[in-house]
PDB file of N, CA and C in Angstrom:
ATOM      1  N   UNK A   1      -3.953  31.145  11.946  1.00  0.00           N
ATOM      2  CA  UNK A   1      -2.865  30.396  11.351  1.00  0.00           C
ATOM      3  C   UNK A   1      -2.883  30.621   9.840  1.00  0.00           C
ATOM      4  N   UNK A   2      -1.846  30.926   9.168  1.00  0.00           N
ATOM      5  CA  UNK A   2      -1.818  30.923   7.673  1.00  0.00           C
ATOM      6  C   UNK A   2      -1.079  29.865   7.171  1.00  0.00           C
ATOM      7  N   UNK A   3      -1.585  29.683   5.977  1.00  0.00           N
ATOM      8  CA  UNK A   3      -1.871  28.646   5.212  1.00  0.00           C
ATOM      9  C   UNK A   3      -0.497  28.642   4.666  1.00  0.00           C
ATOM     10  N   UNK A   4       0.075  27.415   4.790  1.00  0.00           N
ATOM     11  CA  UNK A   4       1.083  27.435   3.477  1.00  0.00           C
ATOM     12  C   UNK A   4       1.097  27.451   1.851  1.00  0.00           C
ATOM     13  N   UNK A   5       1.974  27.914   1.495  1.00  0.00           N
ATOM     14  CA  UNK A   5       1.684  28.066  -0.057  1.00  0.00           C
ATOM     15  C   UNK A   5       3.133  27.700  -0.598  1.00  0.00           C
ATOM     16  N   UNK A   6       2.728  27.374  -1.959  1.00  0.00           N
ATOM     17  CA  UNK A   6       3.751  26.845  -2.643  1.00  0.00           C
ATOM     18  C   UNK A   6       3.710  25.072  -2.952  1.00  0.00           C
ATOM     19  N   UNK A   7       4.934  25.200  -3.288  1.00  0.00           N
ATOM     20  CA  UNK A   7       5.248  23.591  -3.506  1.00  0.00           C
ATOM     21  C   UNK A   7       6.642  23.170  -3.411  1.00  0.00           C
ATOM     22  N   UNK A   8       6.952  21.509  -2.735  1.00  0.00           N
ATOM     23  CA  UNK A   8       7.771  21.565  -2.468  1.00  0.00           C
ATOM     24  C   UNK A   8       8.628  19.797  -3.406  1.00  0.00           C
ATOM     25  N   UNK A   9       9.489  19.620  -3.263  1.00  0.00           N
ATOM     26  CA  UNK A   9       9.958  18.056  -4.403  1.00  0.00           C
ATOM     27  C   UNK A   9      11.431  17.842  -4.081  1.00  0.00           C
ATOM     28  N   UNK A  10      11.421  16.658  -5.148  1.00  0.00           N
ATOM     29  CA  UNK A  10      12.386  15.906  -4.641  1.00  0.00           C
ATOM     30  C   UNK A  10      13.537  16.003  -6.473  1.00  0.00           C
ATOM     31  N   UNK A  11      14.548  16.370  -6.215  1.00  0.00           N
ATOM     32  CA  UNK A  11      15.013  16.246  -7.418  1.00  0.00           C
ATOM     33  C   UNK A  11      16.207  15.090  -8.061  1.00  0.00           C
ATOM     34  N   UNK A  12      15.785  15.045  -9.187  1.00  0.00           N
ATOM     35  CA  UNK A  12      16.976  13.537  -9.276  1.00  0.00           C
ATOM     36  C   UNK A  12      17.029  13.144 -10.602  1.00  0.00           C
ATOM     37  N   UNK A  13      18.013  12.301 -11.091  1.00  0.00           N
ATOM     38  CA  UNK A  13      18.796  12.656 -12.747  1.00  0.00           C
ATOM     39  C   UNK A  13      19.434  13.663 -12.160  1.00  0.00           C
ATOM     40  N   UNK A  14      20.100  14.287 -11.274  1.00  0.00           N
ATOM     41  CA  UNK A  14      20.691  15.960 -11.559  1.00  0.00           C
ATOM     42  C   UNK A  14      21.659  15.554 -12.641  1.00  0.00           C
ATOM     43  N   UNK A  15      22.360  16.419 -13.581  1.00  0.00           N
ATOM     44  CA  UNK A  15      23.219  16.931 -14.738  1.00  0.00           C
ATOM     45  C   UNK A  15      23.905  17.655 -14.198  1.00  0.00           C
ATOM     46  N   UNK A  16      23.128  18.690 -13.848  1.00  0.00           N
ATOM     47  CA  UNK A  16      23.686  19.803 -13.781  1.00  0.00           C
ATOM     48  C   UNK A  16      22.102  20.917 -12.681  1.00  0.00           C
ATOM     49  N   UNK A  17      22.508  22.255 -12.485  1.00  0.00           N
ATOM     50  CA  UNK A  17      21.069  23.380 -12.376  1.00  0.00           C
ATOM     51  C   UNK A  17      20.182  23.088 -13.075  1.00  0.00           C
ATOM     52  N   UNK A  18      21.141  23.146 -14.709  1.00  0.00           N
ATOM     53  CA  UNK A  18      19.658  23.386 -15.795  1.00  0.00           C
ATOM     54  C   UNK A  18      19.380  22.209 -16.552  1.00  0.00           C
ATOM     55  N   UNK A  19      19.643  20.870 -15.460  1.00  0.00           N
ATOM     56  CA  UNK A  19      19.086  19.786 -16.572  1.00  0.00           C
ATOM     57  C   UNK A  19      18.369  18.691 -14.833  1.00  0.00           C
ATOM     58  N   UNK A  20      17.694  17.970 -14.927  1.00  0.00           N
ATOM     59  CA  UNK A  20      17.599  17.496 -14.014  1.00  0.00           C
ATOM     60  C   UNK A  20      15.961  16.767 -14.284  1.00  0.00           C
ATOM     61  N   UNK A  21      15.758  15.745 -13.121  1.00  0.00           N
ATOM     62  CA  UNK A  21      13.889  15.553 -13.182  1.00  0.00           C
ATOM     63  C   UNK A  21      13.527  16.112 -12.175  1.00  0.00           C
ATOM     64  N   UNK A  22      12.338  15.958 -11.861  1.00  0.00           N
ATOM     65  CA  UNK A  22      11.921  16.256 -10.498  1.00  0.00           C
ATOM     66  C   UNK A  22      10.368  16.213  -9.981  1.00  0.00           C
ATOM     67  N   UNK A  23      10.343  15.482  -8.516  1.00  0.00           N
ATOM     68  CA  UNK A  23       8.877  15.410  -7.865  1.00  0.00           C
ATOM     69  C   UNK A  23       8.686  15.875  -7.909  1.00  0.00           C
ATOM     70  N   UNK A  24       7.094  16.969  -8.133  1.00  0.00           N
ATOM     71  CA  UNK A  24       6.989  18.192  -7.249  1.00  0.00           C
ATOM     72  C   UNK A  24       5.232  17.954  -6.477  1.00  0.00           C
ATOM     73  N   UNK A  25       5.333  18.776  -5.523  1.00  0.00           N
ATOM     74  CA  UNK A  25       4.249  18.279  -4.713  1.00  0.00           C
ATOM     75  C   UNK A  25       3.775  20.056  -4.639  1.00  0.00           C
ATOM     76  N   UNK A  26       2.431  20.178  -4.997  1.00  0.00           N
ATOM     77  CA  UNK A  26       1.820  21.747  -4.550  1.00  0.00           C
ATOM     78  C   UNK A  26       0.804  21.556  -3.973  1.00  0.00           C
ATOM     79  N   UNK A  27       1.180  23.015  -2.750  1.00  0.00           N
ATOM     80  CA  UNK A  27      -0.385  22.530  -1.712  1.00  0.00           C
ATOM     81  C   UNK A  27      -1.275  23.481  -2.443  1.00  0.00           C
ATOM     82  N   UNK A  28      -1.186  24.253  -2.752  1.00  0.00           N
ATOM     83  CA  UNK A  28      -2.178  25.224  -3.249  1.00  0.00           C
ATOM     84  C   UNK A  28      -3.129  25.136  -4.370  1.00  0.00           C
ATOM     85  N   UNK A  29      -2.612  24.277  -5.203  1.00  0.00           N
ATOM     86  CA  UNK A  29      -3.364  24.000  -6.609  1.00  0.00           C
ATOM     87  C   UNK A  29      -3.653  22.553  -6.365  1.00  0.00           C
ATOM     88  N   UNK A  30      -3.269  21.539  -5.747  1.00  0.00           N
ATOM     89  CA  UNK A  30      -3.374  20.564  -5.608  1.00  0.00           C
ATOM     90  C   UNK A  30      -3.113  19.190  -6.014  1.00  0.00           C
ATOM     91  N   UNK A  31      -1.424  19.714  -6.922  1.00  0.00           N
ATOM     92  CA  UNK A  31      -1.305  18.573  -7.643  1.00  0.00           C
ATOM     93  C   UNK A  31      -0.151  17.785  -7.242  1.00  0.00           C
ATOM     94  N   UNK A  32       0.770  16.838  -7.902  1.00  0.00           N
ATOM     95  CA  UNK A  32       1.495  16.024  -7.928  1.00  0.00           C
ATOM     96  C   UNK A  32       2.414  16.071  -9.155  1.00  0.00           C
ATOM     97  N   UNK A  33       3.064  16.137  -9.886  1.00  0.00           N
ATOM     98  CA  UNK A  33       3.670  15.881 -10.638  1.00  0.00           C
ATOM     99  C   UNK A  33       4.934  15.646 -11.135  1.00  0.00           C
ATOM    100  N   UNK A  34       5.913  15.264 -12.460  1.00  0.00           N
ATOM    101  CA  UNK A  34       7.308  14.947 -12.731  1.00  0.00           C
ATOM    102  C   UNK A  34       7.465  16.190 -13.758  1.00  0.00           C
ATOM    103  N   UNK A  35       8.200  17.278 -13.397  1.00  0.00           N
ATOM    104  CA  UNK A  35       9.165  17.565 -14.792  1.00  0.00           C
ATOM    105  C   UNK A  35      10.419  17.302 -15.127  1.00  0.00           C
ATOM    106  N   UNK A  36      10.596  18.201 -16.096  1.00  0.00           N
ATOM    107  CA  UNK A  36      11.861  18.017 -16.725  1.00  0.00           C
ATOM    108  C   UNK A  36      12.188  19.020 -16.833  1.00  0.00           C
ATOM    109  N   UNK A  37      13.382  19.641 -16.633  1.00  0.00           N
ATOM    110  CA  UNK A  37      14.888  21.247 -16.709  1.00  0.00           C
ATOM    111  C   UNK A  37      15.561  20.207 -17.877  1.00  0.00           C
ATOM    112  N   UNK A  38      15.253  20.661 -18.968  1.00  0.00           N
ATOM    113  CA  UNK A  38      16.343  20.793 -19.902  1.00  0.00           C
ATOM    114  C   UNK A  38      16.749  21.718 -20.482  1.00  0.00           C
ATOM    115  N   UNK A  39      18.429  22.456 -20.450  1.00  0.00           N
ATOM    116  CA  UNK A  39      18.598  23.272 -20.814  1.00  0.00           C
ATOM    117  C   UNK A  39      17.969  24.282 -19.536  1.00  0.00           C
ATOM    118  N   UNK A  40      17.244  24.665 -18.782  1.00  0.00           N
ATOM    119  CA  UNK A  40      17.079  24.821 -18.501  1.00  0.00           C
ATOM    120  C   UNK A  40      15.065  25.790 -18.757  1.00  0.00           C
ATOM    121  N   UNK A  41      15.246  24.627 -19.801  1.00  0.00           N
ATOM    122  CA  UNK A  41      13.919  25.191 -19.913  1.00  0.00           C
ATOM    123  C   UNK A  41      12.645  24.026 -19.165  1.00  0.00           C
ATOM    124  N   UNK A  42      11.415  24.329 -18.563  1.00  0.00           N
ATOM    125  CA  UNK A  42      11.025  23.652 -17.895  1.00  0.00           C
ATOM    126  C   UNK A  42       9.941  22.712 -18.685  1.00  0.00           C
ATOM    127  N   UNK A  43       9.468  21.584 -18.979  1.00  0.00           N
ATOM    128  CA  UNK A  43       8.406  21.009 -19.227  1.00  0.00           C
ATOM    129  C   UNK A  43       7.809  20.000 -18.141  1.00  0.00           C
ATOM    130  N   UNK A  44       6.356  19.818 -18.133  1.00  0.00           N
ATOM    131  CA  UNK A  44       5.245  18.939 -17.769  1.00  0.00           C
ATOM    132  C   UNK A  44       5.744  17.309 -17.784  1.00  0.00           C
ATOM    133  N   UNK A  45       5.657  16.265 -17.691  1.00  0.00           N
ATOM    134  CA  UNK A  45       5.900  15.057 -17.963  1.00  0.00           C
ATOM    135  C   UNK A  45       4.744  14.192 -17.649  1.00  0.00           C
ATOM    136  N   UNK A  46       4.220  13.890 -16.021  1.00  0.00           N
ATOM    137  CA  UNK A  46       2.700  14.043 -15.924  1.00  0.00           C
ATOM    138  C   UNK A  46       2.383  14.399 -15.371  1.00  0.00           C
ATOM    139  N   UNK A  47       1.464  14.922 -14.687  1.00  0.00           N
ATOM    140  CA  UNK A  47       0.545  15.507 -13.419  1.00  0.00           C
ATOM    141  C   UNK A  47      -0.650  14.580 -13.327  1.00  0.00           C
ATOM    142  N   UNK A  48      -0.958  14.444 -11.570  1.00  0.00           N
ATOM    143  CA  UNK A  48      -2.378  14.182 -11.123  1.00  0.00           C
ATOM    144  C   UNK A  48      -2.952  15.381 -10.199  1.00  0.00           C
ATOM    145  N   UNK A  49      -4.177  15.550  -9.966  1.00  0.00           N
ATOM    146  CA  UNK A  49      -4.356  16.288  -9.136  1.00  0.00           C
ATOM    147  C   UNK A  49      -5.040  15.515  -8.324  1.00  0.00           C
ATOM    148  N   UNK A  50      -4.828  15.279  -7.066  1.00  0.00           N
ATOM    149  CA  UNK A  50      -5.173  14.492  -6.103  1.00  0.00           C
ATOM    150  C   UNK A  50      -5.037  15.553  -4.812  1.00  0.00           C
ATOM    151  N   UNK A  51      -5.057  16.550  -4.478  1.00  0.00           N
ATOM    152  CA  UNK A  51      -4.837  17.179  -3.385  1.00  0.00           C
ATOM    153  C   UNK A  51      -3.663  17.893  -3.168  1.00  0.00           C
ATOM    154  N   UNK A  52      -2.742  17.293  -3.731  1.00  0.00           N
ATOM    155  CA  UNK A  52      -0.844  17.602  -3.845  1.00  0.00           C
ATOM    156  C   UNK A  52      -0.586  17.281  -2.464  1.00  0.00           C
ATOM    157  N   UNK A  53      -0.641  17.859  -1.281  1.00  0.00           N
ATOM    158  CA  UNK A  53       0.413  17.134  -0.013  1.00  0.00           C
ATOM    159  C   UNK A  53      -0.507  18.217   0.970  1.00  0.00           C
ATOM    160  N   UNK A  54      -0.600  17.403   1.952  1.00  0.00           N
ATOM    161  CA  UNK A  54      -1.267  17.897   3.499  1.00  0.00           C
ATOM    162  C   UNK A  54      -0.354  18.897   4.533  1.00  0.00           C
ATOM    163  N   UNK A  55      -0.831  19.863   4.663  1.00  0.00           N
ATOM    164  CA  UNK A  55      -0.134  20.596   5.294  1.00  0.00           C
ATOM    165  C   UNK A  55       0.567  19.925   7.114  1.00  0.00           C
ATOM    166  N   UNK A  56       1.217  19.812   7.428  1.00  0.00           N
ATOM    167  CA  UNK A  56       1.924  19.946   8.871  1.00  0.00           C
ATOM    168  C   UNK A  56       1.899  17.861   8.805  1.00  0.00           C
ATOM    169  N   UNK A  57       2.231  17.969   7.419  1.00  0.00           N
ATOM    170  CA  UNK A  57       2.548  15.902   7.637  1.00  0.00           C
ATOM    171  C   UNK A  57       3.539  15.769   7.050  1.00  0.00           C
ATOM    172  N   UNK A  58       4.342  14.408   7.468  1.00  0.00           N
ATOM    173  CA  UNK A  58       5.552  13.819   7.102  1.00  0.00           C
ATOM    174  C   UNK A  58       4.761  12.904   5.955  1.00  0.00           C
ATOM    175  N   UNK A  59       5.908  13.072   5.183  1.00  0.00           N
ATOM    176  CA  UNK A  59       5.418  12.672   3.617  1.00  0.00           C
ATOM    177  C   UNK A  59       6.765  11.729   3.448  1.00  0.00           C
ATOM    178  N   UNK A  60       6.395  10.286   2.603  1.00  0.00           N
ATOM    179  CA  UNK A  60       7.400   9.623   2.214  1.00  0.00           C
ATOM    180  C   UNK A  60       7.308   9.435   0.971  1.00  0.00           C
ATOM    181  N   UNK A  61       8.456   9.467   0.206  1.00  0.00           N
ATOM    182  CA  UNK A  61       9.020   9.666  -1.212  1.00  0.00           C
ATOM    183  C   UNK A  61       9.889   8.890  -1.732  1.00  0.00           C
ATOM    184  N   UNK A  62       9.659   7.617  -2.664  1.00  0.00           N
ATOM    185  CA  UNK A  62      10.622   6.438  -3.158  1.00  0.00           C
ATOM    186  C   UNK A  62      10.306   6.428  -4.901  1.00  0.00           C
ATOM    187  N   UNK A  63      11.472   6.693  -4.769  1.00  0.00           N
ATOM    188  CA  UNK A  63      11.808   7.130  -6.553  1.00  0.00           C
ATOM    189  C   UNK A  63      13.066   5.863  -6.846  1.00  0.00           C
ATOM    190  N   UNK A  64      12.278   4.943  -7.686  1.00  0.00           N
ATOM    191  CA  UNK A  64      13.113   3.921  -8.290  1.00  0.00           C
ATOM    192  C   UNK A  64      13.534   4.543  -9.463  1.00  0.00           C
ATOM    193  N   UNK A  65      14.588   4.171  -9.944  1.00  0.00           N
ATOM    194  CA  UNK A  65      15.256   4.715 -11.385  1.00  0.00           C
ATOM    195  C   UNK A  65      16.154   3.745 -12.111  1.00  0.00           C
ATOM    196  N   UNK A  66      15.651   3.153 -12.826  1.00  0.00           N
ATOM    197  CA  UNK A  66      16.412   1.664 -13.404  1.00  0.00           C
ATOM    198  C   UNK A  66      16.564   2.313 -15.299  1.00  0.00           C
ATOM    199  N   UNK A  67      17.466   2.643 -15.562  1.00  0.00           N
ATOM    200  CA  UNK A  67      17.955   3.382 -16.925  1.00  0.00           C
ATOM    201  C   UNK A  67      17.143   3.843 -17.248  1.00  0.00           C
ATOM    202  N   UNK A  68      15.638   4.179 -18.207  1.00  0.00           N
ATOM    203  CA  UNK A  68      15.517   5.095 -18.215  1.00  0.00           C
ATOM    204  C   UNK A  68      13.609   4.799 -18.118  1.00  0.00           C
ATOM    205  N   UNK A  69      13.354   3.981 -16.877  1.00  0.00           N
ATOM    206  CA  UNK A  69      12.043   4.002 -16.461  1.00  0.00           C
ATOM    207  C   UNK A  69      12.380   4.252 -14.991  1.00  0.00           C
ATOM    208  N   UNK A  70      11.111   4.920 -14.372  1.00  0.00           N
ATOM    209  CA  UNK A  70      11.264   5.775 -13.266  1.00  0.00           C
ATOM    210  C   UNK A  70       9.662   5.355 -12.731  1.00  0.00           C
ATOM    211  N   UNK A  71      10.319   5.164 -11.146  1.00  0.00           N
ATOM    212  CA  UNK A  71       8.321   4.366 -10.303  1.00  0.00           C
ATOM    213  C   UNK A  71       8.556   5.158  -9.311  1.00  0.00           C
ATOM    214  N   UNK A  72       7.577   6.268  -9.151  1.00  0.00           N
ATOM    215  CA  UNK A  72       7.763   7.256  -7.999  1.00  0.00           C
ATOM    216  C   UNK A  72       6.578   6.704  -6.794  1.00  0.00           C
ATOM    217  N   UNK A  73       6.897   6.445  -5.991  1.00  0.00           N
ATOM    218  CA  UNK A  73       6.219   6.164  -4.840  1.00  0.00           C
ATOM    219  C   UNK A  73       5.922   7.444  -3.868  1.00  0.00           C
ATOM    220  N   UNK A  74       4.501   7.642  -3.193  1.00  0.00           N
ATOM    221  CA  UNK A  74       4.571   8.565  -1.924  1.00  0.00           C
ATOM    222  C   UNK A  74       3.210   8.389  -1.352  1.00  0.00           C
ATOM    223  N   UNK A  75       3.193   8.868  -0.409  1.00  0.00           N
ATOM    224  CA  UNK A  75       2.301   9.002   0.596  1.00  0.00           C
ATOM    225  C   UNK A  75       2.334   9.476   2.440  1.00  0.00           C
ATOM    226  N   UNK A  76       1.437   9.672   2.888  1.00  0.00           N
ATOM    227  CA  UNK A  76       1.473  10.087   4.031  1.00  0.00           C
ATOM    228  C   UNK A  76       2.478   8.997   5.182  1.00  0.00           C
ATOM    229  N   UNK A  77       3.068   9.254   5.941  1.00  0.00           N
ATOM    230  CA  UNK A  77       3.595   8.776   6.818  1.00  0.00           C
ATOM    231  C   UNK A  77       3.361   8.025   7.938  1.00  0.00           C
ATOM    232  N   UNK A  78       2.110   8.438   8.215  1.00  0.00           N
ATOM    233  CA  UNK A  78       1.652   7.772   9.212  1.00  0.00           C
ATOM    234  C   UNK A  78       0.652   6.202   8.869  1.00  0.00           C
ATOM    235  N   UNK A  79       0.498   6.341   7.150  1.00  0.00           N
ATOM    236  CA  UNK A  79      -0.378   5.601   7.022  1.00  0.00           C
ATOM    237  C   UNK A  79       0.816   4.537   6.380  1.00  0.00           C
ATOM    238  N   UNK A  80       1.747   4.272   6.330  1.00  0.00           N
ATOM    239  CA  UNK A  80       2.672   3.556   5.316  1.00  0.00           C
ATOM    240  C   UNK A  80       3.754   3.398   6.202  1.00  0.00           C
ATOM    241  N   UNK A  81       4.309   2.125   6.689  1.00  0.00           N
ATOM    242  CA  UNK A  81       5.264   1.552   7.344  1.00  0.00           C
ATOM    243  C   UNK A  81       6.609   1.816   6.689  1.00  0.00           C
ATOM    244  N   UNK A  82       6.634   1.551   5.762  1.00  0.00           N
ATOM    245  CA  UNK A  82       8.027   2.109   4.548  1.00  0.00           C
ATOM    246  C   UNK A  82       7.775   2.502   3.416  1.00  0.00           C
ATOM    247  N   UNK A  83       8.804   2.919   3.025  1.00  0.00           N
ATOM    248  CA  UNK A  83       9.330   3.426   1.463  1.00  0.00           C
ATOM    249  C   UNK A  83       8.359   3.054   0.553  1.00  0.00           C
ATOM    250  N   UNK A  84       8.919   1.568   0.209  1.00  0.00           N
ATOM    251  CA  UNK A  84       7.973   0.765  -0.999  1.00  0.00           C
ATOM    252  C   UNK A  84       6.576   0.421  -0.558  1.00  0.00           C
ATOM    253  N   UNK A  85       5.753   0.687   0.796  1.00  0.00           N
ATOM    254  CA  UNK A  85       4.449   0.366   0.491  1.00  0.00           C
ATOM    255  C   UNK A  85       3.563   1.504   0.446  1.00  0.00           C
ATOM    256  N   UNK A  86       4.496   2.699   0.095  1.00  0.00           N
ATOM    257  CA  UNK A  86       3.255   4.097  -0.187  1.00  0.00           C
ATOM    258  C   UNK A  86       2.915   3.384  -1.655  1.00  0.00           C
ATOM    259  N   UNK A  87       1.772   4.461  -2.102  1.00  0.00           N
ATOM    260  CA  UNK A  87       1.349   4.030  -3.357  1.00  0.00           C
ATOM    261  C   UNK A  87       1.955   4.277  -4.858  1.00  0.00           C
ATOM    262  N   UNK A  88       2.249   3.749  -5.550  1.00  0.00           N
ATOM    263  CA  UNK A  88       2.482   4.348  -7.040  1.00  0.00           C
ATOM    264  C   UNK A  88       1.847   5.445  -7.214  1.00  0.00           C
ATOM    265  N   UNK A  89       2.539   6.717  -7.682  1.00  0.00           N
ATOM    266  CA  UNK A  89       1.900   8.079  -8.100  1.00  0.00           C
ATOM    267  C   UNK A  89       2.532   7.849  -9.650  1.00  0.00           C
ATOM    268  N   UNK A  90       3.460   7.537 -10.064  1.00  0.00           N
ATOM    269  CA  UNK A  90       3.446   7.849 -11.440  1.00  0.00           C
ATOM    270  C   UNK A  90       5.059   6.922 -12.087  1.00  0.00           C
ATOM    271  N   UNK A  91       4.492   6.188 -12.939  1.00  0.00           N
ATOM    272  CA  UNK A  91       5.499   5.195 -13.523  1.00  0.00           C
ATOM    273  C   UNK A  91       5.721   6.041 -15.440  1.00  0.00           C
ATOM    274  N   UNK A  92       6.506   6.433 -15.188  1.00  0.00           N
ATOM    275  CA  UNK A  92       7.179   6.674 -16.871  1.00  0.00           C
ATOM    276  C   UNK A  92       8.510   6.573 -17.370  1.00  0.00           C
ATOM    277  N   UNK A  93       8.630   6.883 -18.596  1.00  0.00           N
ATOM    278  CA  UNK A  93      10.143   6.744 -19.157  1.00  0.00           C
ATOM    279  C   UNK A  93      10.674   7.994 -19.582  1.00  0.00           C
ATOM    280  N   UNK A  94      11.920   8.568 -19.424  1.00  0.00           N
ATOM    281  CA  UNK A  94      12.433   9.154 -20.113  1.00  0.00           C
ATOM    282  C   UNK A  94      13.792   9.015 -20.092  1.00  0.00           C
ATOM    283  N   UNK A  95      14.380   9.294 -21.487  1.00  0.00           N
ATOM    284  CA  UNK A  95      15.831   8.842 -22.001  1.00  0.00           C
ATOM    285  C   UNK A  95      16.597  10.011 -21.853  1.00  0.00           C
ATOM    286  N   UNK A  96      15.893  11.464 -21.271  1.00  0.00           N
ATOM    287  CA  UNK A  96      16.934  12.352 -21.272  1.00  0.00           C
ATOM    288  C   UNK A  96      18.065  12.616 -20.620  1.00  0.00           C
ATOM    289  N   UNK A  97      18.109  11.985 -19.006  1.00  0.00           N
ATOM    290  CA  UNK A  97      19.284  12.181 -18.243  1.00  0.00           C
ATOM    291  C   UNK A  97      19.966  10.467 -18.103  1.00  0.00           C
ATOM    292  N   UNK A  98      20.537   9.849 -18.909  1.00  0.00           N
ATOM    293  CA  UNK A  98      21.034   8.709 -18.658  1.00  0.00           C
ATOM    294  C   UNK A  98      21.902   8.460 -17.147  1.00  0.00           C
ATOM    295  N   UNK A  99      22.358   9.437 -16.880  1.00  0.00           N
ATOM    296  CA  UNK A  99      23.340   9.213 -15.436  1.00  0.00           C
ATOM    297  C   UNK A  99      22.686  10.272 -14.959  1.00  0.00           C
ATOM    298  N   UNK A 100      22.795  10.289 -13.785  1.00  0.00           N
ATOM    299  CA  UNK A 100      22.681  11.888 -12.973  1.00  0.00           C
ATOM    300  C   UNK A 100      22.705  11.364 -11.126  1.00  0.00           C
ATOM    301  N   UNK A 101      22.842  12.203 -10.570  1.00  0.00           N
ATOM    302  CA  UNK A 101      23.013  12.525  -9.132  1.00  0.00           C
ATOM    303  C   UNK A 101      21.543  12.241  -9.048  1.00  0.00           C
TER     304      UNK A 101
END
């Protein structure tokens, strides 16, 4: 069996292609993190490395967004009944996409 590779997320603020935030989850390096496409250039916002996401599992993903603080929730599926009781992965602010998809 081969291994998956890559990483996979959830995107939101969209603008536009080149402006947007976004989850991202990597199995290979093992992390978690939020960037930012502005302009379409890419930056960091935070990262954990905790494992990044288990191969062949349903993963749940709750991204609150109240103007311009953001509470990303996730975790495994089987261990978490809903949305809001996976764990906090990462609470921050940013003022760059005031509206977005």
């Amino acid at each position: 069996m081969t291994r998956a590779r890559g990483s996979i997320g959830v995107v939101f603020r969209m603008v536009d292609p080149f402006n947007f935030l976004a989850f991202e989850l990597n199995i290979d390096s093992g992390y978690k993190r939020i960037i930012k496409v502005q302009n379409g250039n890419i930056s960091e916002i935070k990262v954990v490395y905790d494992g990044g996401i288990s191969q062949n599992n349903w993963f749940k993903v709750y991204i609150q967004a109240e103007k311009n603080k953001f509470i990303v929730r996730a975790g495994d599926s089987k261990k978490y009944a809903n949305y809001k009781a996976a764990p906090i992965i990462f609470e921050f602010e940013d003022i760059s996409f005031p509206k977005g998809e």
